[in-house]
Protein backbone atom coordinates (compact mmCIF):
# COMPACT_ATOMS: atom_id res chain seq x y z
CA UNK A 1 34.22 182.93 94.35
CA UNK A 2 32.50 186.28 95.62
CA UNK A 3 33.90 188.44 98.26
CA UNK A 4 31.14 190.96 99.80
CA UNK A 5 34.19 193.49 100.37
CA UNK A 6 35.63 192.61 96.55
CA UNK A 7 33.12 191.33 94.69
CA UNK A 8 33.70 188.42 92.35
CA UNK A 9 37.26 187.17 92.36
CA UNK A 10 39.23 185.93 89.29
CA UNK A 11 38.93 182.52 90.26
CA UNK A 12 35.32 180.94 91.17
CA UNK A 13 35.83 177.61 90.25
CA UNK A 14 36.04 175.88 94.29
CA UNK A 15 34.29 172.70 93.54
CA UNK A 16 35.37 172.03 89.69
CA UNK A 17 38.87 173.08 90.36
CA UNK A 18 39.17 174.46 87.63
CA UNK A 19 41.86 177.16 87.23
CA UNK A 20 40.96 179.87 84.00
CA UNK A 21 43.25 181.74 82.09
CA UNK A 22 46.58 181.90 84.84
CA UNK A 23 48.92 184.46 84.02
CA UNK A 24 52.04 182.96 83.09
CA UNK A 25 53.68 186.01 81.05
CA UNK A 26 53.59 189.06 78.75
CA UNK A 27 54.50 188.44 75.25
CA UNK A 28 56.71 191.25 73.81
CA UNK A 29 57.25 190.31 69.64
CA UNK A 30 60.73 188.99 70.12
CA UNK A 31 59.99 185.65 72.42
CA UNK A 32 58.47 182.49 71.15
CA UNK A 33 59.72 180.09 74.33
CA UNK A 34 58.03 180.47 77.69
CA UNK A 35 58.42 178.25 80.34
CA UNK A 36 57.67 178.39 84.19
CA UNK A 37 55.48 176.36 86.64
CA UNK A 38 51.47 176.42 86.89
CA UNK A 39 50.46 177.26 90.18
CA UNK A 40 48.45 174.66 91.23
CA UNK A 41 49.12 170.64 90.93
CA UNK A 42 48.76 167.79 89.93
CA UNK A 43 47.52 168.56 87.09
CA UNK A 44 45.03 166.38 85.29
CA UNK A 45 45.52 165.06 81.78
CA UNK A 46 44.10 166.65 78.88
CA UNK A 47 43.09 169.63 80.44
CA UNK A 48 45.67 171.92 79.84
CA UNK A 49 45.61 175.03 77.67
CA UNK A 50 48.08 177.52 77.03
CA UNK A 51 47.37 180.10 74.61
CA UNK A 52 48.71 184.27 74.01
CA UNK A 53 44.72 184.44 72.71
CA UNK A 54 45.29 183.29 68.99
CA UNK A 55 47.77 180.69 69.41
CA UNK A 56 46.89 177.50 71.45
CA UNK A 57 48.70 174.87 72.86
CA UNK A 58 47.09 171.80 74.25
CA UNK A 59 48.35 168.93 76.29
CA UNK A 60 47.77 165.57 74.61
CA UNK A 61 47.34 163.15 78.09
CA UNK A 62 50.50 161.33 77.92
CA UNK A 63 53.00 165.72 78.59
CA UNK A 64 53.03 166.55 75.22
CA UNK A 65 51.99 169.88 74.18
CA UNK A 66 50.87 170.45 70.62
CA UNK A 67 48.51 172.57 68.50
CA UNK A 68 50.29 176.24 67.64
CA UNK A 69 53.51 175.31 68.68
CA UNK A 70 56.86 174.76 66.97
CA UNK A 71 57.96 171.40 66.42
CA UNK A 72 61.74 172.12 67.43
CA UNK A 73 60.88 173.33 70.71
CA UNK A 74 60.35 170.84 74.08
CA UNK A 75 56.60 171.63 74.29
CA UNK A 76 55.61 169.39 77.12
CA UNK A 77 54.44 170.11 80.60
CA UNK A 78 54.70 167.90 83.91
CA UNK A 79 51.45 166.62 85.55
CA UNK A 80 53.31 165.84 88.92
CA UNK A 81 54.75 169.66 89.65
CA UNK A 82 53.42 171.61 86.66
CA UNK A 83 56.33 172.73 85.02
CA UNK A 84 55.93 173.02 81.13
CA UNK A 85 58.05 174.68 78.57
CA UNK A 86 56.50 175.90 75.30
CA UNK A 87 57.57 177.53 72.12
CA UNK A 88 54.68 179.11 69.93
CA UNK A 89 54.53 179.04 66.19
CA UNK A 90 55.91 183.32 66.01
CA UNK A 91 56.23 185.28 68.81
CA UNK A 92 52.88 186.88 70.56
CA UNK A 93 52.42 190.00 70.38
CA UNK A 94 54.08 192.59 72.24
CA UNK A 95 51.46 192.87 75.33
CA UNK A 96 49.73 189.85 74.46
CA UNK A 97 48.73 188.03 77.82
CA UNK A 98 50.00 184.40 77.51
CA UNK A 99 47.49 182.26 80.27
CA UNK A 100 46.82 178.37 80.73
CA UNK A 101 43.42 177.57 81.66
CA UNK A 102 43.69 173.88 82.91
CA UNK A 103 42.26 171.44 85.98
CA UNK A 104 43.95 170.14 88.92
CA UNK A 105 43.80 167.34 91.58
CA UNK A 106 43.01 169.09 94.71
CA UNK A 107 42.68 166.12 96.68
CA UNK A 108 45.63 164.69 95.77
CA UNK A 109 47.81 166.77 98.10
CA UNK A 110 46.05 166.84 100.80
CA UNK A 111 45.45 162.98 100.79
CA UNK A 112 49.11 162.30 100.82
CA UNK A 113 49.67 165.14 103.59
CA UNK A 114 47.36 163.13 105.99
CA UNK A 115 48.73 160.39 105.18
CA UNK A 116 52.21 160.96 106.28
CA UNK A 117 50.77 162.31 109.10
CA UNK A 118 48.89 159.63 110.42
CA UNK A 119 51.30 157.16 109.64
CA UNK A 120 53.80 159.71 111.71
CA UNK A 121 50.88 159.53 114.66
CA UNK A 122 50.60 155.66 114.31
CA UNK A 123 54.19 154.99 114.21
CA UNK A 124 54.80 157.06 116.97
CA UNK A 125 51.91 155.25 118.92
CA UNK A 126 53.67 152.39 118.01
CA UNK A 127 56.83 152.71 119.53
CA UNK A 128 55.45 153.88 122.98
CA UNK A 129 53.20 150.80 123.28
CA UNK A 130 56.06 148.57 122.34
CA UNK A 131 58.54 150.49 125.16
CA UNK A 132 55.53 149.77 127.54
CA UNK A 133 55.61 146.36 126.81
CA UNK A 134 59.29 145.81 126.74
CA UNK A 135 59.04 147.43 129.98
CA UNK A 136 56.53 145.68 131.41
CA UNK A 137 57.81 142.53 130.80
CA UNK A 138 61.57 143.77 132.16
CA UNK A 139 59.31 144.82 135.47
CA UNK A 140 58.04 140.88 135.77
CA UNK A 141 61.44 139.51 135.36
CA UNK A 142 63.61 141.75 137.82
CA UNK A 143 62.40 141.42 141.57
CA UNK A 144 61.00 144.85 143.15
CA UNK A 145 61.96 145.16 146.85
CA UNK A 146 59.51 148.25 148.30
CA UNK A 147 62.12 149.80 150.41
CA UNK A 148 61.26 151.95 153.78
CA UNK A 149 61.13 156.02 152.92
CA UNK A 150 61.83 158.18 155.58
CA UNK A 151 58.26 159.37 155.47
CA UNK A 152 57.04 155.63 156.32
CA UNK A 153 58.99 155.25 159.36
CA UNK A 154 57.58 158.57 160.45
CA UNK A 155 54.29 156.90 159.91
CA UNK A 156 54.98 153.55 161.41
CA UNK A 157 56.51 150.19 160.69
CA UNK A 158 53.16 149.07 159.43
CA UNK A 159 52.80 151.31 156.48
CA UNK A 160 52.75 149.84 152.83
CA UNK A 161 56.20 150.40 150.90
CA UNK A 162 55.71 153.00 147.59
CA UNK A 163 56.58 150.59 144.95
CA UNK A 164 58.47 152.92 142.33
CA UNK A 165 57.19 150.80 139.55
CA UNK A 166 53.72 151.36 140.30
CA UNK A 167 54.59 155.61 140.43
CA UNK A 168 51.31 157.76 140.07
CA UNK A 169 52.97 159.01 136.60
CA UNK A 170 53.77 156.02 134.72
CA UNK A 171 52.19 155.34 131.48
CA UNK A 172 50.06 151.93 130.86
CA UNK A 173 49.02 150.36 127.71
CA UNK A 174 45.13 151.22 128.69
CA UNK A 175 46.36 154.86 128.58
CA UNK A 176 48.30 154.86 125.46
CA UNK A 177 44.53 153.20 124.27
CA UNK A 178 42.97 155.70 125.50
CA UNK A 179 45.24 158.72 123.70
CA UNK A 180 44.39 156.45 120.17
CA UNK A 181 40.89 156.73 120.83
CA UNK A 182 40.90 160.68 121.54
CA UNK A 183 43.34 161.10 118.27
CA UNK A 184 40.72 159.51 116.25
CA UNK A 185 38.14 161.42 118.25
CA UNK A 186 39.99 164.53 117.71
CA UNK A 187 40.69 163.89 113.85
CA UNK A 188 36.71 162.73 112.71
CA UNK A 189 35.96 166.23 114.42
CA UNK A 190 38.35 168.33 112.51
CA UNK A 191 37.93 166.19 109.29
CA UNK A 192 34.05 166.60 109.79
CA UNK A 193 34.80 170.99 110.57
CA UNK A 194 36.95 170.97 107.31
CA UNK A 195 34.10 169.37 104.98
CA UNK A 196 32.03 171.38 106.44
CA UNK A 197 33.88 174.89 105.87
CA UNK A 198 34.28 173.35 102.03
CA UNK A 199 30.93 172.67 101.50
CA UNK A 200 30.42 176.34 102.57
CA UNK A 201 32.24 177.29 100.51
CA UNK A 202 31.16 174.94 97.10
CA UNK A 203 27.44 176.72 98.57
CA UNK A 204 28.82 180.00 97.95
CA UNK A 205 30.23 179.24 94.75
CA UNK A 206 27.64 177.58 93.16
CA UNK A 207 25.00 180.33 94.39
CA UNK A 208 27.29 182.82 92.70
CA UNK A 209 27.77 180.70 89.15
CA UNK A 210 23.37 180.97 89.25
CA UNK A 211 23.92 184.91 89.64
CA UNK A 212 26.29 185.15 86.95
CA UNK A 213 25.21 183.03 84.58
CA UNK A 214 21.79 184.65 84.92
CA UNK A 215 23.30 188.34 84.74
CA UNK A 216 24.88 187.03 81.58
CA UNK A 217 21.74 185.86 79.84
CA UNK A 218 19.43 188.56 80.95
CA UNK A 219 17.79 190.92 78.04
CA UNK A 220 14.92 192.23 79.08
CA UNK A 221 16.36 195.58 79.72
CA UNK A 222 17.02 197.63 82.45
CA UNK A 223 15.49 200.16 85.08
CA UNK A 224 17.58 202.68 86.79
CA UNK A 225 16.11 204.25 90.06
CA UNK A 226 18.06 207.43 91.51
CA UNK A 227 18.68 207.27 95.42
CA UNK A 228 18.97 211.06 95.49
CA UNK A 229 15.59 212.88 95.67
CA UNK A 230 14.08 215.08 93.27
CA UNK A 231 14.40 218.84 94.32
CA UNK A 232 11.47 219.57 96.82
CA UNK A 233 10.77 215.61 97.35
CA UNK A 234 11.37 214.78 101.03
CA UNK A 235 13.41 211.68 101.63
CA UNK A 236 10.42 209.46 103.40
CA UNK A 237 8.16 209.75 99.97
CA UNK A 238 11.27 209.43 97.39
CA UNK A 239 12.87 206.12 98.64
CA UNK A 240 8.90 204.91 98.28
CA UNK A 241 9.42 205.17 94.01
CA UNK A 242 12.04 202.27 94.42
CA UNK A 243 9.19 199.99 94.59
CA UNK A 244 8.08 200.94 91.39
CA UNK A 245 10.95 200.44 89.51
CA UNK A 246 11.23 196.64 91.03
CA UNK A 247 7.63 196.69 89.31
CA UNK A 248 8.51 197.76 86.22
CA UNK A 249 11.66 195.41 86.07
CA UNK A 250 9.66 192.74 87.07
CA UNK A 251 7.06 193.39 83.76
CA UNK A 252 10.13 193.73 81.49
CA UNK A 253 11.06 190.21 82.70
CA UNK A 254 7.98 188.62 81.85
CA UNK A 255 7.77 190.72 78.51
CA UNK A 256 10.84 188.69 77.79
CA UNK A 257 9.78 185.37 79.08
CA UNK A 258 6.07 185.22 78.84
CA UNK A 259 5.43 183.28 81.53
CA UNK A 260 7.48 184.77 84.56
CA UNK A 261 8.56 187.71 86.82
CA UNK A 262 11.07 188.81 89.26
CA UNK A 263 10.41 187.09 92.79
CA UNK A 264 14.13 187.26 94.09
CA UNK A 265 17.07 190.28 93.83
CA UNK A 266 20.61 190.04 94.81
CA UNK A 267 21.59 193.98 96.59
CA UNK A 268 24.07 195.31 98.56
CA UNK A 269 23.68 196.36 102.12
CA UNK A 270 23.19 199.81 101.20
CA UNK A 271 20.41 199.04 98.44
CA UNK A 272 18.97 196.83 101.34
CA UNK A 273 19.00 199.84 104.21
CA UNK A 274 16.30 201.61 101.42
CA UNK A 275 14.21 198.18 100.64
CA UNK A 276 13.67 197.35 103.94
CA UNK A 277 12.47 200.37 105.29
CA UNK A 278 10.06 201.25 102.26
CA UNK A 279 6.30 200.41 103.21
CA UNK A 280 5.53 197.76 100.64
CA UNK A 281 8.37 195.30 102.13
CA UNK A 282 7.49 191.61 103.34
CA UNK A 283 10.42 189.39 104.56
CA UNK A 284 10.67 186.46 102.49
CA UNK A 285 11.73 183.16 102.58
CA UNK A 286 15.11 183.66 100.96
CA UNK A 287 15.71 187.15 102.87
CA UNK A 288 18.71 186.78 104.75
């Protein structure tokens, strides 16, 4: 994932969940058994590696963990919490960094979490509808006699009893209904908010994969443009040079490719405060 205040982070993997090289310890030359818990579960089968960067040990689908490892020692790992306990072939290395690179279930978690809660929300529903019921039906059995309040002899013999079953705050079957309806209401709204933050997010990600993959694969060379002015340059004419060097890294990309040249650029806020104020600048369909 990128942060604009950290940059990239260690992990970018949001939509593949994919979790590379975790730091699980420090070898120092003596130890050859390391166990401890992965920080993120279930993990899925077959994807686990755990390696101090010569030795590797791999999980084999069914907990097992084999490859560089030594044959007296457990060696397996736990899908369900991600506990595992390994013993390399010789001891890493002191300051050797022993990581597990390895995918995980995301969903899994958070399906069972709603779960339990709506079968919390529906039992609970449950209950009150059946103590209306029960209640209800006790109110058709027992005889109600509407007895005079004070207040109705003040207003005359010919006002209507208050019948104390029929209270202004009782609770009815329609409304208990009616507080399903706005739970479901309420939960297809938040569920619908919560994709939509992840897909945000998978946006993000994926946008920043494209940058880095491409940063990794570019050769064409590089152009360096100084923001401080030559001695003697005013300020107004310098920052107008920056244009030319998106020229001339534009040519060195299609040197490269033959057949293409630089239409987009990823800056920072203070690269963009020069761009945009330089004469030559047109807002473009991907300026944001």
């Amino acid at each position: 994932m990128y942060d604009v205040r950290g940059g990239p982070s260690n992990s970018y993997h949001y939509s593949d969940e994919t979790i590379e090289e975790e730091s699980l310890s420090t070898g120092n030359a003596q130890q050859a058994n390391f166990t401890g818990t992965l920080a993120y579960t279930p993990v899925r089968s077959g994807t686990l590696l755990i390696t101090d960067g010569s030795q590797r040990a791999t999980d084999d689908g069914n907990g097992n963990l084999v490859g560089d490892v030594n044959p007296i020692g457990v060696n397996t790992i736990s899908y369900a919490n991600g506990t595992y306990d390994v013993t390399f072939l010789a001891a890493p290395a002191a300051g050797d960094a022993i990581t597990a690179t390895y995918e995980y279930n995301k969903c899994a978690p958070c399906q069972l979490k709603l779960a339990m809660i709506m079968g919390l929300i529906a039992g609970r529903l449950k209950s009150i509808r059946d103590m209306l019921i029960s209640s209800q039906a006790d109110r058709k059995r027992l005889p109600v006699v509407g007895r005079g309040l004070k207040v109705q002899r003040l207003m005359g013999e010919d006002s209507k009893p208050i019948n104390p079953t029929r209270a202004p705050h009782s609770l009815s079957l329609r409304k208990v209904d009616d507080i399903v309806r706005y739970s479901e209401e309420t939960q297809r709204t938040e569920i619908k908010s919560s994709v939509k933050k992840q897909m945000n997010e998978i946006a993000k990600e994926l946008n920043y994969k494209i940058i880095r993959h491409i940063r990794q694969i570019a050769s064409a060379g590089a152009v360096t443009w100084n923001r401080t002015p030559p001695q003697g340059v005013p300020w107004i004419w310098h920052k107008e040079s920056s244009y030319d060097a998106l020229v001339e890294a534009s040519n060195l990309i299609f040197q490269a490719t033959q057949r293409a040249v630089g239409n987009w650029i990823v800056a920072a806020t203070n690269v963009c405060n020069v761009l945009e104020t330089i004469s030559k600048f047109k807002i473009g369909r991907a300026h944001v």
